[in-house]
Protein backbone atom coordinates (compact mmCIF):
# COMPACT_ATOMS: atom_id res chain seq x y z
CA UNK A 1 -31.31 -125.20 14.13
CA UNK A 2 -33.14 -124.43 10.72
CA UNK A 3 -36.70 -126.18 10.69
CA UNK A 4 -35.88 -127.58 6.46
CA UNK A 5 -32.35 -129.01 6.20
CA UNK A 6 -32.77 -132.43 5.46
CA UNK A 7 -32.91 -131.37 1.83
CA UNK A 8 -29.73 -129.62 1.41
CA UNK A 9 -26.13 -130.81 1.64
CA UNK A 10 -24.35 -127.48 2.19
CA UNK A 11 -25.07 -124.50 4.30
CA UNK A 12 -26.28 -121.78 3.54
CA UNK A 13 -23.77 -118.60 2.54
CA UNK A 14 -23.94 -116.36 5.71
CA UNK A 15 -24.96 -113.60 3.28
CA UNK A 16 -28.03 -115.78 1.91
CA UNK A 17 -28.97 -116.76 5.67
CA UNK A 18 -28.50 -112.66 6.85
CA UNK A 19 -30.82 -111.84 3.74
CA UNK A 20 -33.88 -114.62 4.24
CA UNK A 21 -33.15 -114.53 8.00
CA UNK A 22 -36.36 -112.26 9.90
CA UNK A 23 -35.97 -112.77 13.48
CA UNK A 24 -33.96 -109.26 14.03
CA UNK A 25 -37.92 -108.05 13.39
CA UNK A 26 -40.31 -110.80 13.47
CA UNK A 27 -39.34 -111.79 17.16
CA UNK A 28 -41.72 -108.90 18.12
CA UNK A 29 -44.59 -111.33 18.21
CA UNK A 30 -42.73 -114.20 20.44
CA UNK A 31 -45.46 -114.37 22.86
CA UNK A 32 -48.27 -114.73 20.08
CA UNK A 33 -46.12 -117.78 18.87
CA UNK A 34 -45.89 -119.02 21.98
CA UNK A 35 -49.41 -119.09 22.85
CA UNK A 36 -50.45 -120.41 19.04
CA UNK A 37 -48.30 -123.42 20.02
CA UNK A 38 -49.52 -123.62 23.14
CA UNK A 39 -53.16 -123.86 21.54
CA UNK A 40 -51.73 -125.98 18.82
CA UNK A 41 -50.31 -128.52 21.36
CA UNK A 42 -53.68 -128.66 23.27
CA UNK A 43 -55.51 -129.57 20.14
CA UNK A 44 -53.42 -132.34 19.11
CA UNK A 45 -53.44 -133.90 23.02
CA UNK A 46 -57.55 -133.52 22.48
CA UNK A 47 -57.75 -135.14 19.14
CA UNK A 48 -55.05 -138.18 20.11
CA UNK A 49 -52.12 -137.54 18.02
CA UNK A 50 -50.04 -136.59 20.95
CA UNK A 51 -49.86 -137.79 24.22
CA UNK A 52 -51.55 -135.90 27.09
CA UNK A 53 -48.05 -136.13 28.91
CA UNK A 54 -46.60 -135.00 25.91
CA UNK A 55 -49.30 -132.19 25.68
CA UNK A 56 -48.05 -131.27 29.21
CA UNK A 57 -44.47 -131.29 28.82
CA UNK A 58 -44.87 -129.14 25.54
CA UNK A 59 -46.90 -126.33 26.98
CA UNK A 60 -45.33 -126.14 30.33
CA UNK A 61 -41.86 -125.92 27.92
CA UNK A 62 -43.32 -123.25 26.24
CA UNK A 63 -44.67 -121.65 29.23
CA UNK A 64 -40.91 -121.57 30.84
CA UNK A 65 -39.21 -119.85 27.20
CA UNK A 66 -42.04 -117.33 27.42
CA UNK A 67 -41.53 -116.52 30.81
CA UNK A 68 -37.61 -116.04 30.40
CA UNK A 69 -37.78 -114.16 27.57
CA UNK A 70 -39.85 -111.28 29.37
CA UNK A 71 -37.90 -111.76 32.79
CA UNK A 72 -34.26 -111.09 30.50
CA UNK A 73 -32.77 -114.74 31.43
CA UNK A 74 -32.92 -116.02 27.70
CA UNK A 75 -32.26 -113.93 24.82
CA UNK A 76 -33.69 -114.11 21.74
CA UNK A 77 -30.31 -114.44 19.10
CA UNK A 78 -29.72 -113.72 15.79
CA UNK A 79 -28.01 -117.19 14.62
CA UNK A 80 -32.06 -118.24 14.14
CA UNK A 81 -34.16 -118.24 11.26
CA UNK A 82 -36.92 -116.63 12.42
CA UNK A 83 -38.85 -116.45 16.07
CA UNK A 84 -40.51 -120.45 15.16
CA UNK A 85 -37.06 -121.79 14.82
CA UNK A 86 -36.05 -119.80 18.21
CA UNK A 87 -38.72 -121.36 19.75
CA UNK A 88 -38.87 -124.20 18.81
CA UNK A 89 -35.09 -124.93 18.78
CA UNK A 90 -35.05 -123.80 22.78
CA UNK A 91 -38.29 -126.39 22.87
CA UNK A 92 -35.81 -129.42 21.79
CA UNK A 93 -33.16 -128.45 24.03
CA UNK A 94 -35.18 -128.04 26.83
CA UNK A 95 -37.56 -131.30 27.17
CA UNK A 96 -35.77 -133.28 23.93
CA UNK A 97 -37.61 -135.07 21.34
CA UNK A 98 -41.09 -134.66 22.85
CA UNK A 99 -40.13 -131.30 21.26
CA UNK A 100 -40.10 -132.75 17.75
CA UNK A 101 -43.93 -133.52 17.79
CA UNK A 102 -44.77 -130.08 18.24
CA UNK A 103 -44.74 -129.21 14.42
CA UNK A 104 -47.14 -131.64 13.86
CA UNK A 105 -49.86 -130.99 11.18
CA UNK A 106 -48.59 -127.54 11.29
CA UNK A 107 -46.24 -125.50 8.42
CA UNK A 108 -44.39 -122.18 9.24
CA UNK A 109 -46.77 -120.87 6.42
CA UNK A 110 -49.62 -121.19 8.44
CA UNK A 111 -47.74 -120.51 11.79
CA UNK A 112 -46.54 -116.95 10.48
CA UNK A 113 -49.98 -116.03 9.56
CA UNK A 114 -51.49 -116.82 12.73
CA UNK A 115 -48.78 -115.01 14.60
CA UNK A 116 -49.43 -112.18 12.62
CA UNK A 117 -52.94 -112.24 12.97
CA UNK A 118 -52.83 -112.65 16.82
CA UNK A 119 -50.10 -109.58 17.02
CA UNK A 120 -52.20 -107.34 14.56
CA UNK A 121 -55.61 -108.05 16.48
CA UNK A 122 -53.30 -107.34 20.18
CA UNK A 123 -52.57 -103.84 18.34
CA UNK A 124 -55.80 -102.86 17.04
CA UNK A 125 -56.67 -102.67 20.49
CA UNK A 126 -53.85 -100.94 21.65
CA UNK A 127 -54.88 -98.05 18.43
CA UNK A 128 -58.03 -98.00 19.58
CA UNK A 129 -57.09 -97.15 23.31
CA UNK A 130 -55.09 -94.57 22.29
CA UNK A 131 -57.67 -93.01 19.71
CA UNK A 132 -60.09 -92.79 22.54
CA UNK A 133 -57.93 -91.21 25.08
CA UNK A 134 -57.55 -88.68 22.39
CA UNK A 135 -61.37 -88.00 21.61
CA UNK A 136 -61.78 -88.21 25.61
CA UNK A 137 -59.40 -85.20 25.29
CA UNK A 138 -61.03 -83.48 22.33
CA UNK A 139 -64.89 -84.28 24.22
CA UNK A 140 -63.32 -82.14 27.56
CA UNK A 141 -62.69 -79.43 24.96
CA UNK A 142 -65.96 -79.42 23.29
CA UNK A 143 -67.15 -78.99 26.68
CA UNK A 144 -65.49 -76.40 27.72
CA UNK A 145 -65.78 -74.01 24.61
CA UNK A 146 -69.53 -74.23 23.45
CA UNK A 147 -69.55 -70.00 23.55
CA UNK A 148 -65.63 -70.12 22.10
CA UNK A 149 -66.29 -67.79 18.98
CA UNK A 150 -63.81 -68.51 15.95
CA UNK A 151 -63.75 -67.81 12.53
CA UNK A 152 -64.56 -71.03 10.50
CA UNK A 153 -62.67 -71.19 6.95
CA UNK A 154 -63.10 -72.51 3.46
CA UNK A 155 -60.12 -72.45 0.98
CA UNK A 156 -58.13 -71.04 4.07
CA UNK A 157 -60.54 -67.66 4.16
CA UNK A 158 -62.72 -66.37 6.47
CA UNK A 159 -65.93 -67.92 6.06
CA UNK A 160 -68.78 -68.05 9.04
CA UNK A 161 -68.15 -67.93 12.55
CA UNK A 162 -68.51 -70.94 14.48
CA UNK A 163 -67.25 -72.23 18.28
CA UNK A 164 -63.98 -74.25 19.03
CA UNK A 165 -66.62 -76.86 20.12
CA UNK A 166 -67.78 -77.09 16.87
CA UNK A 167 -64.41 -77.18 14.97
CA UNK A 168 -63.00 -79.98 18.03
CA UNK A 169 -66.14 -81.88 17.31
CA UNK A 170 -65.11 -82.48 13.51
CA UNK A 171 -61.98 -83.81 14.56
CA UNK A 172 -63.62 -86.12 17.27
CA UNK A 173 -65.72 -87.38 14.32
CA UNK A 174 -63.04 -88.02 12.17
CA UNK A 175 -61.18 -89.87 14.92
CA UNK A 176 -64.64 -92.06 15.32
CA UNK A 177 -64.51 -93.42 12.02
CA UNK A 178 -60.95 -94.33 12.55
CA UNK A 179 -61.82 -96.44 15.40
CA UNK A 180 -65.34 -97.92 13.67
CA UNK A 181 -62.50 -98.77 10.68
CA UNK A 182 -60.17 -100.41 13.22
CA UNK A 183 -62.97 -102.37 14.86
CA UNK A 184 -64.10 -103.90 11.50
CA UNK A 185 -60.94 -104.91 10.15
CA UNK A 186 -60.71 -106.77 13.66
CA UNK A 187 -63.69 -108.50 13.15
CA UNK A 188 -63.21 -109.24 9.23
CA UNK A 189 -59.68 -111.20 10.22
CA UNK A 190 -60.96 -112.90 13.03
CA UNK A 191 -60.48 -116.34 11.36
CA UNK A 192 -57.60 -118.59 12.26
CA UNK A 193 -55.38 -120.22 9.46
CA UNK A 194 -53.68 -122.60 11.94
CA UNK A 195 -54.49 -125.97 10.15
CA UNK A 196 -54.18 -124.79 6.47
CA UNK A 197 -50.52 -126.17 6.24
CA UNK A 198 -48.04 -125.02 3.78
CA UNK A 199 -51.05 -124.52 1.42
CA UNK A 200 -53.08 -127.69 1.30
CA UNK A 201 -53.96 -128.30 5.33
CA UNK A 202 -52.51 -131.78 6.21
CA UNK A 203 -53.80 -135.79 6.71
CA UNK A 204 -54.23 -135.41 10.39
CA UNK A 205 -57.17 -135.18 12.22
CA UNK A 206 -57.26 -131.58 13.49
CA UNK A 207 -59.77 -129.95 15.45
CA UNK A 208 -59.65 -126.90 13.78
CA UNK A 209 -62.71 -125.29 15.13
CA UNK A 210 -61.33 -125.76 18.83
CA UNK A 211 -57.90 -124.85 17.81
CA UNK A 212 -59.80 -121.47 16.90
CA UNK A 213 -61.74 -121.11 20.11
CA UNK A 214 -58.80 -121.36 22.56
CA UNK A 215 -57.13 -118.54 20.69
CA UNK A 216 -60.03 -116.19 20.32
CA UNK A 217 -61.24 -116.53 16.88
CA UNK A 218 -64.64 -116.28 15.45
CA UNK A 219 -63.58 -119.60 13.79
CA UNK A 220 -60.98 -121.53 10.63
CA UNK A 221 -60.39 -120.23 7.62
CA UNK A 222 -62.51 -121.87 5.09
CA UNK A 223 -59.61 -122.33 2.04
CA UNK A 224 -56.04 -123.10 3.46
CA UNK A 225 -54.90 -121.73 0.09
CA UNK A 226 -56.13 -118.08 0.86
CA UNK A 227 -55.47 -118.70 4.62
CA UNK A 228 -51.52 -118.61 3.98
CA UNK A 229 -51.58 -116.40 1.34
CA UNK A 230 -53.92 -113.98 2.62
CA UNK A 231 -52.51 -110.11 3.44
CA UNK A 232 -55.89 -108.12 2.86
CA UNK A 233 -56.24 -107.73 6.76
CA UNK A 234 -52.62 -105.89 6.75
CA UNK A 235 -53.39 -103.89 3.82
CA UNK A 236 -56.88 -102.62 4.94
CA UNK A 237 -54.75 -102.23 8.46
CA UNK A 238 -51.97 -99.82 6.96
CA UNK A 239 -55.13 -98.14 5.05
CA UNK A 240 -56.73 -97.27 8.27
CA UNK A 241 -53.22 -96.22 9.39
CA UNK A 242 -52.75 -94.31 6.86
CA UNK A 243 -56.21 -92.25 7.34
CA UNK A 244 -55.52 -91.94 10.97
CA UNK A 245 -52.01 -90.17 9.95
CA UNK A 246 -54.06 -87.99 7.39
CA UNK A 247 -56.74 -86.49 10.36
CA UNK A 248 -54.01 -86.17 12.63
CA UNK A 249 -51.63 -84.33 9.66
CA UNK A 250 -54.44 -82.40 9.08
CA UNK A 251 -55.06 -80.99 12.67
CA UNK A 252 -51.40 -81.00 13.04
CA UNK A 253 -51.32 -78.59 10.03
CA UNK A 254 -54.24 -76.25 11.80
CA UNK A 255 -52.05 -75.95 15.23
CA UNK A 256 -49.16 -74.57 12.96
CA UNK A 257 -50.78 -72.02 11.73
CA UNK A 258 -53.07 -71.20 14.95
CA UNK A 259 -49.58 -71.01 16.35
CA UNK A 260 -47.83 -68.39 14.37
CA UNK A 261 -47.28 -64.96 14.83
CA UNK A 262 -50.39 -63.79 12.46
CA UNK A 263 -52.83 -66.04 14.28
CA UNK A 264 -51.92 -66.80 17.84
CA UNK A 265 -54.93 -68.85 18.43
CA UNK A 266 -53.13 -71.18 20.75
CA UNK A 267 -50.24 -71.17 23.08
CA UNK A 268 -48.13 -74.82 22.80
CA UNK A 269 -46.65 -76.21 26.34
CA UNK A 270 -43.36 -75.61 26.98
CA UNK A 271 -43.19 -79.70 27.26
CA UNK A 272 -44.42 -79.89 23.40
CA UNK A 273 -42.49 -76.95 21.46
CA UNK A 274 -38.70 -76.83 20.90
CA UNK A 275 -36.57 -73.15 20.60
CA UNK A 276 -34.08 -72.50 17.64
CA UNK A 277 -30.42 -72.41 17.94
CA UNK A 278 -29.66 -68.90 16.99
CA UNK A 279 -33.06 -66.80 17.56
CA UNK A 280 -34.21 -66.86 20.71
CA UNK A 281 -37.64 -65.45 20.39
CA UNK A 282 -38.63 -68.99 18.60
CA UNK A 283 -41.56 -71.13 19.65
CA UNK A 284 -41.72 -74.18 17.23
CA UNK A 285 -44.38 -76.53 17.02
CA UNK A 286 -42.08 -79.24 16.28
CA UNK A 287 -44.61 -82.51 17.61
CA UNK A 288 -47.07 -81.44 15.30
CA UNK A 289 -44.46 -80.79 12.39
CA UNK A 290 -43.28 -84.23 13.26
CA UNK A 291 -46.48 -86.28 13.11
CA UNK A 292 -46.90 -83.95 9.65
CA UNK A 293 -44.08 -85.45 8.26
CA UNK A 294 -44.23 -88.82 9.46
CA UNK A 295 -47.82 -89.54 7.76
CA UNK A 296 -45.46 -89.55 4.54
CA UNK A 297 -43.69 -92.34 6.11
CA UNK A 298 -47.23 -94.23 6.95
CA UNK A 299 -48.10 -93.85 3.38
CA UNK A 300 -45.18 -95.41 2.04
CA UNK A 301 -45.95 -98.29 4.10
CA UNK A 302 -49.05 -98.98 2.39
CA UNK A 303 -48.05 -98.36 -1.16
CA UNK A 304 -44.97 -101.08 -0.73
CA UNK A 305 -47.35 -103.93 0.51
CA UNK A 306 -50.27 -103.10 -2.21
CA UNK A 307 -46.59 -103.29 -4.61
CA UNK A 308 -45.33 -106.32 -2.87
CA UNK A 309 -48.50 -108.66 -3.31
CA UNK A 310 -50.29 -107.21 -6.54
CA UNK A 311 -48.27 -109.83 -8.74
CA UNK A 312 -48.08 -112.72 -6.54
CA UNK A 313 -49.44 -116.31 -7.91
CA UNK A 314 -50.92 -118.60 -5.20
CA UNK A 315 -50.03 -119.84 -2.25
CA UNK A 316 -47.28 -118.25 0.13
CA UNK A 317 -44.43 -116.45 -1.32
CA UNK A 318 -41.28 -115.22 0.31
CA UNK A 319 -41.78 -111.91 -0.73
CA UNK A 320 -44.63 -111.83 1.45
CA UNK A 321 -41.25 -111.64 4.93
CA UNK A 322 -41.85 -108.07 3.68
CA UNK A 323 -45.18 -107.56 5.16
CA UNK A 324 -43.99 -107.20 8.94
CA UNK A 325 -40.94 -104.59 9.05
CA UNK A 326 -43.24 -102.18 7.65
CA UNK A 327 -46.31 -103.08 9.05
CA UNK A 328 -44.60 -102.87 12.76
CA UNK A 329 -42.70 -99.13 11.86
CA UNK A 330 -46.18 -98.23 10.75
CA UNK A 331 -47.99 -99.27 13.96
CA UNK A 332 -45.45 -97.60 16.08
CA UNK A 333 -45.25 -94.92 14.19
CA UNK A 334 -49.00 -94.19 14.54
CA UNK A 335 -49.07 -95.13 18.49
CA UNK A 336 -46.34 -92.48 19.08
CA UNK A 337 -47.90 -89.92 16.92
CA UNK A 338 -51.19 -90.48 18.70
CA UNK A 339 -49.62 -90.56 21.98
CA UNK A 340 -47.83 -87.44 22.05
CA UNK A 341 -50.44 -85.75 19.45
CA UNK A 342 -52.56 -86.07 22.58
CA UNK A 343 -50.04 -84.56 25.22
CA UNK A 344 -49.88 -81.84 22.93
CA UNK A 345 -53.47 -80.97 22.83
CA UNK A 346 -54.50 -81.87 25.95
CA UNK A 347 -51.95 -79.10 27.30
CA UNK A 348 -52.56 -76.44 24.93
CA UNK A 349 -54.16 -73.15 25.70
CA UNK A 350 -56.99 -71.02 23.20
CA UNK A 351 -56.62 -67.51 23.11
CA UNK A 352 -60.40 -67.20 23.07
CA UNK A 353 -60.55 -63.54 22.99
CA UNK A 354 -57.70 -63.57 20.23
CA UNK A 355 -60.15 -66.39 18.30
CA UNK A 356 -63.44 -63.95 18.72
CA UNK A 357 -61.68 -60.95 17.25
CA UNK A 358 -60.56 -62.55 14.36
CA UNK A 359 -64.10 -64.34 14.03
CA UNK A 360 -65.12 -60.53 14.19
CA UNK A 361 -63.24 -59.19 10.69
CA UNK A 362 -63.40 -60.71 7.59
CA UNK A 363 -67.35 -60.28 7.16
CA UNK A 364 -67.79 -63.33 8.34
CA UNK A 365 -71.36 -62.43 8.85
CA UNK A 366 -72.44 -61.38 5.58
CA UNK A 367 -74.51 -64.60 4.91
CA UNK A 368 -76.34 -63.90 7.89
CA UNK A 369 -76.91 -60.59 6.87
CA UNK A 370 -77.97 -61.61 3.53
CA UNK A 371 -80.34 -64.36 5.40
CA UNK A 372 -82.26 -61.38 7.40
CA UNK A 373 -82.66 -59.73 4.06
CA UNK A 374 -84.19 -63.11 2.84
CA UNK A 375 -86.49 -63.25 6.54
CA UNK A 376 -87.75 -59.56 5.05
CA UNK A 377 -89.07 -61.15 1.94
CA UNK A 378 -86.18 -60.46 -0.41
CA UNK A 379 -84.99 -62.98 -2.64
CA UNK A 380 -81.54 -64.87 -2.03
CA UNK A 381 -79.90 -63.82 -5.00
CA UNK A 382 -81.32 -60.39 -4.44
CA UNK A 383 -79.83 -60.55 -0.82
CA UNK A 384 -76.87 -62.21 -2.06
CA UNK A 385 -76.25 -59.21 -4.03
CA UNK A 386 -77.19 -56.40 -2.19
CA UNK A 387 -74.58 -57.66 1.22
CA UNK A 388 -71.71 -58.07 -2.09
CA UNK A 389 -72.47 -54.24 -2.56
CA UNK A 390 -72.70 -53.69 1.08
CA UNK A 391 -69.34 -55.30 1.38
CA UNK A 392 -67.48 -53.21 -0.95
CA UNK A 393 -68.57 -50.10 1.01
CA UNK A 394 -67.13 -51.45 4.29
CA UNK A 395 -64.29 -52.12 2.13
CA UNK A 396 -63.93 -48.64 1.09
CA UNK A 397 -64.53 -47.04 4.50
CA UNK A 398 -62.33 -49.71 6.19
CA UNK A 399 -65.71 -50.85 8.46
CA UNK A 400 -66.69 -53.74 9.41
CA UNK A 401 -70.58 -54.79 8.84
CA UNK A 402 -71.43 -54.54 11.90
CA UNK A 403 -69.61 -50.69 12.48
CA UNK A 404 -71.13 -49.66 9.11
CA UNK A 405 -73.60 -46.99 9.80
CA UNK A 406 -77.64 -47.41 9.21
CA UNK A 407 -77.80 -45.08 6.96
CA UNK A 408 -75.24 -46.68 4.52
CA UNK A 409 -77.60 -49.66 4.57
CA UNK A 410 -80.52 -48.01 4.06
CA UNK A 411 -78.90 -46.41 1.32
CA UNK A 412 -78.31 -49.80 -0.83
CA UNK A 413 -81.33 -51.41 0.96
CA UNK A 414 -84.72 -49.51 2.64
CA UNK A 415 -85.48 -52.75 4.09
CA UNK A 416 -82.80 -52.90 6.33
CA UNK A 417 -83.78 -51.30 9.87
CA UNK A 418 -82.27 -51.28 13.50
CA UNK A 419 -82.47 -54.89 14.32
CA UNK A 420 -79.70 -56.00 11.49
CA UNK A 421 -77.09 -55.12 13.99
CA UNK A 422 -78.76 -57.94 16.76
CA UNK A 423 -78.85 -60.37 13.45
CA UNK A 424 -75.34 -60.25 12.27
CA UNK A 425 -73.88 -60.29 16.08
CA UNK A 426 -71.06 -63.06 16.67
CA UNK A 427 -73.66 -64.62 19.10
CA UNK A 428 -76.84 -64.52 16.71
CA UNK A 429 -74.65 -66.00 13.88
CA UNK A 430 -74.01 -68.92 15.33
CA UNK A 431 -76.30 -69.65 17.89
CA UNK A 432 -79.59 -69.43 15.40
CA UNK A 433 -77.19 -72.34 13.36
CA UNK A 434 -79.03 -74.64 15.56
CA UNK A 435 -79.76 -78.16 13.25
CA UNK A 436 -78.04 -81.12 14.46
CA UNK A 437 -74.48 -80.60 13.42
CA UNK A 438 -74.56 -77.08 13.33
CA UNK A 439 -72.60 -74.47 15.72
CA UNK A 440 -75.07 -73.35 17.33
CA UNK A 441 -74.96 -73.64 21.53
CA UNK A 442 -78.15 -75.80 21.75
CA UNK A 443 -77.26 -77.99 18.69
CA UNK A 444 -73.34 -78.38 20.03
CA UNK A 445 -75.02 -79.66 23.52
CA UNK A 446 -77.02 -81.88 21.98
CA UNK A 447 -73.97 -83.77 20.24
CA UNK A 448 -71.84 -83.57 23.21
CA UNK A 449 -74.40 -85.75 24.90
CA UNK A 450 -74.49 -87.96 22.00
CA UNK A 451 -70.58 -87.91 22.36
CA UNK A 452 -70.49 -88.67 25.63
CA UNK A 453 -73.00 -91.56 25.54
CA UNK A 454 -70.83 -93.11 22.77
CA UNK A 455 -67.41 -92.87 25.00
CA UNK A 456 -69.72 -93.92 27.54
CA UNK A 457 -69.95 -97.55 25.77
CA UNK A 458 -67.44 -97.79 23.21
């Protein structure tokens, strides 16, 4: 049954009804239909347009399709429009013309964007579940690594040393704006266009504010025009997706190379790596290479809806059916790159003592030797230049700073004495780094109790 033929004298070419047809995607949100029209049916019963009997036999209708679709006795077919003509087709044929009155004061224009909004606001939720159970995951390794030493880089070199904590903990933070994103696009949606009509709301007396309330929204939509037209929520949505996919591609791209041969920071499950087909020796880490690649796919997502609406004229459009395949491969791909990004991480093993030897070269430590030049009384740029000289001797001798003999420093610098070799230790480095957000053990334990207070109630 097609919800507009009374209009047309022929059908429509097979190829035309294959093309506009959306159900093989948009049947995903069935239940949030359902339970729109079940809402919609209760307001018109309150406000007298429909019967209360009619109310009744309408919802409990409803009620029955929803609960054979999800116990496998009634399929959801392609022949259909979309999922409103599915339902509402099965409606008829189930409890007859009482059926009929259920698209009153209602157009599919405003029926698609409150499914949409119901389904998107159901999945927000689910992101944010799984974005927690990922920080919960990252917290546990905060914990356990406050005195983890590892080099810390900028432009992929050596910089200062810092803890595992410390690097975790800029990933949990990352992952915390993700979720503060999520949970205001939640709450800038939360209006319900059910009652704007095709574009101009309608002549009957809906109760639009109640209508809201039953299904959870802060309230109506204040211009019906916007209210069907409207895909800012989806956009902001697949921009939030889109930053998730860039922390996670980001961290993904850190496990590669703390996985290969010249690092060997971590050691990947068995569960999470794959082999290759003709060396044996392999280890790949194929999950994160995956989730790498996929943020590509996340991306394109967003750039085709930003294309799709930037030169569309008021009210609804059809080219807005182009919103939801993309939207939904975007969602799942983000909850399955979260999900197993997780099992991943929350399996892997740090080679701590491989982690503190490579925090150990790469003078790491020469700010902090230049900063106990500066504690002396010696200017910073003085400092700054006298550790550059000191540097290129340990280059020449192939030492380190801290195996560089006394006598060499003494030798660029009298002011150096016995107690540089306590100030540029792995341990001193970081540990006197101990401002809020630093690496330090004292600061780290102070933001893993602000951490846990904030899992604690969000």
């Amino acid at each position: 049954m097609k919800l507009w033929g009374g209009r047309f004298t022929k059908e429509t070419n097979q190829l035309v009804h294959n093309f506009n047809s959306s159900i093989s995607f948009d049947q995903k949100f069935y239940r949030q239909d359902i339970m729109g029209s079940i809402a919609h049916a209760t307001m018109l019963a309150k406000q007298g347009i429909i019967s209360e009997d009619e109310k009744k036999l309408i919802v409990d209708g409803l009620t029955n399709i929803m609960e054979d679709i999800e116990n496998g006795t009634l399929e959801i077919t392609g022949e259909y429009e979309d999922i409103h003509s599915f339902v509402e087709s099965k409606l008829i044929e189930r409890i007859g013309d009482t059926g009929k009155k259920l698209h009153t004061g209602r157009s599919r224009n405003d029926q698609v964007a409150l499914d949409m909004k119901l389904y998107i606001r159901d999945e927000i939720e689910t992101l944010d579940n799984l974005l927690k159970k990922l920080m919960l995951t990252l917290h546990r390794i905060m914990k356990e690594n406050t005195e983890t030493f590892m080099p810390g880089f900028t432009h992929l070199q050596k910089a200062q040393p810092v803890t595992l904590a410390h690097h975790m903990g800029a990933y949990f933070e990352m992952f915390k704006r993700d979720r503060q994103r999520l949970d205001d696009i939640k709450k800038r949606m939360n209006l319900s266009p059910l009652g704007s009509g095709a574009l101009a709301g309608t002549t009957y007396p809906l109760d639009r504010n109640f209508c809201a309330s039953l299904l959870g929204f802060d309230g109506p939509s204040l211009n019906s025009m916007d209210a069907v037209s409207d895909r800012d929520y989806l956009i902001e949505l697949l921009s939030s997706l889109s930053t998730i996919m860039m922390h996670l591609s980001r961290f993904s791209e850190e496990i590669i190379i703390w996985n290969s041969n010249e690092y060997q920071f971590i050691d990947l499950d068995d569960a999470y790596s794959t082999g290759s087909s003709i060396m044996p020796q392999k280890k790949n880490p194929d999950i994160a290479e995956l989730v790498r690649g996929k943020t590509g796919r996340v991306y394109g997502a967003l750039i085709s809806l930003l294309t799709t609406m930037k030169g569309l004229p008021l009210a609804y459009n059809k080219d807005m059916q182009e919103d939801k395949e993309l939207t939904f491969d975007a969602i799942d791909t983000v909850k399955g790159c979260l999900a197993l990004f997780d099992g991943m991480l929350s399996t892997m093993k740090f080679s701590k003592k491989v982690m503190e030897e490579s925090a150990s070269k790469g003078f790491i430590n020469a700010t902090d030797a230049a900063d106990y030049l500066v504690n002396k009384g010696v200017p910073f740029r003085d400092a700054h230049s006298i550790i550059g000289r000191l540097v290129l001797t340990c280059i020449d001798k192939g030492l380190s700073l801290d195996q560089l003999p006394l006598e060499d420093y003494k030798a660029i610098s009298p002011v150096f004495d016995n107690d540089i070799y306590e100030a540029i230790s792995l341990t001193s480095c970081v540990n006197k780094r101990s401002t809020l957000g630093a690496p330090g053990k004292e600061a780290m334990e102070k933001v893993i109790a602000l951490n846990e207070e904030y899992l604690l109630n969000n």
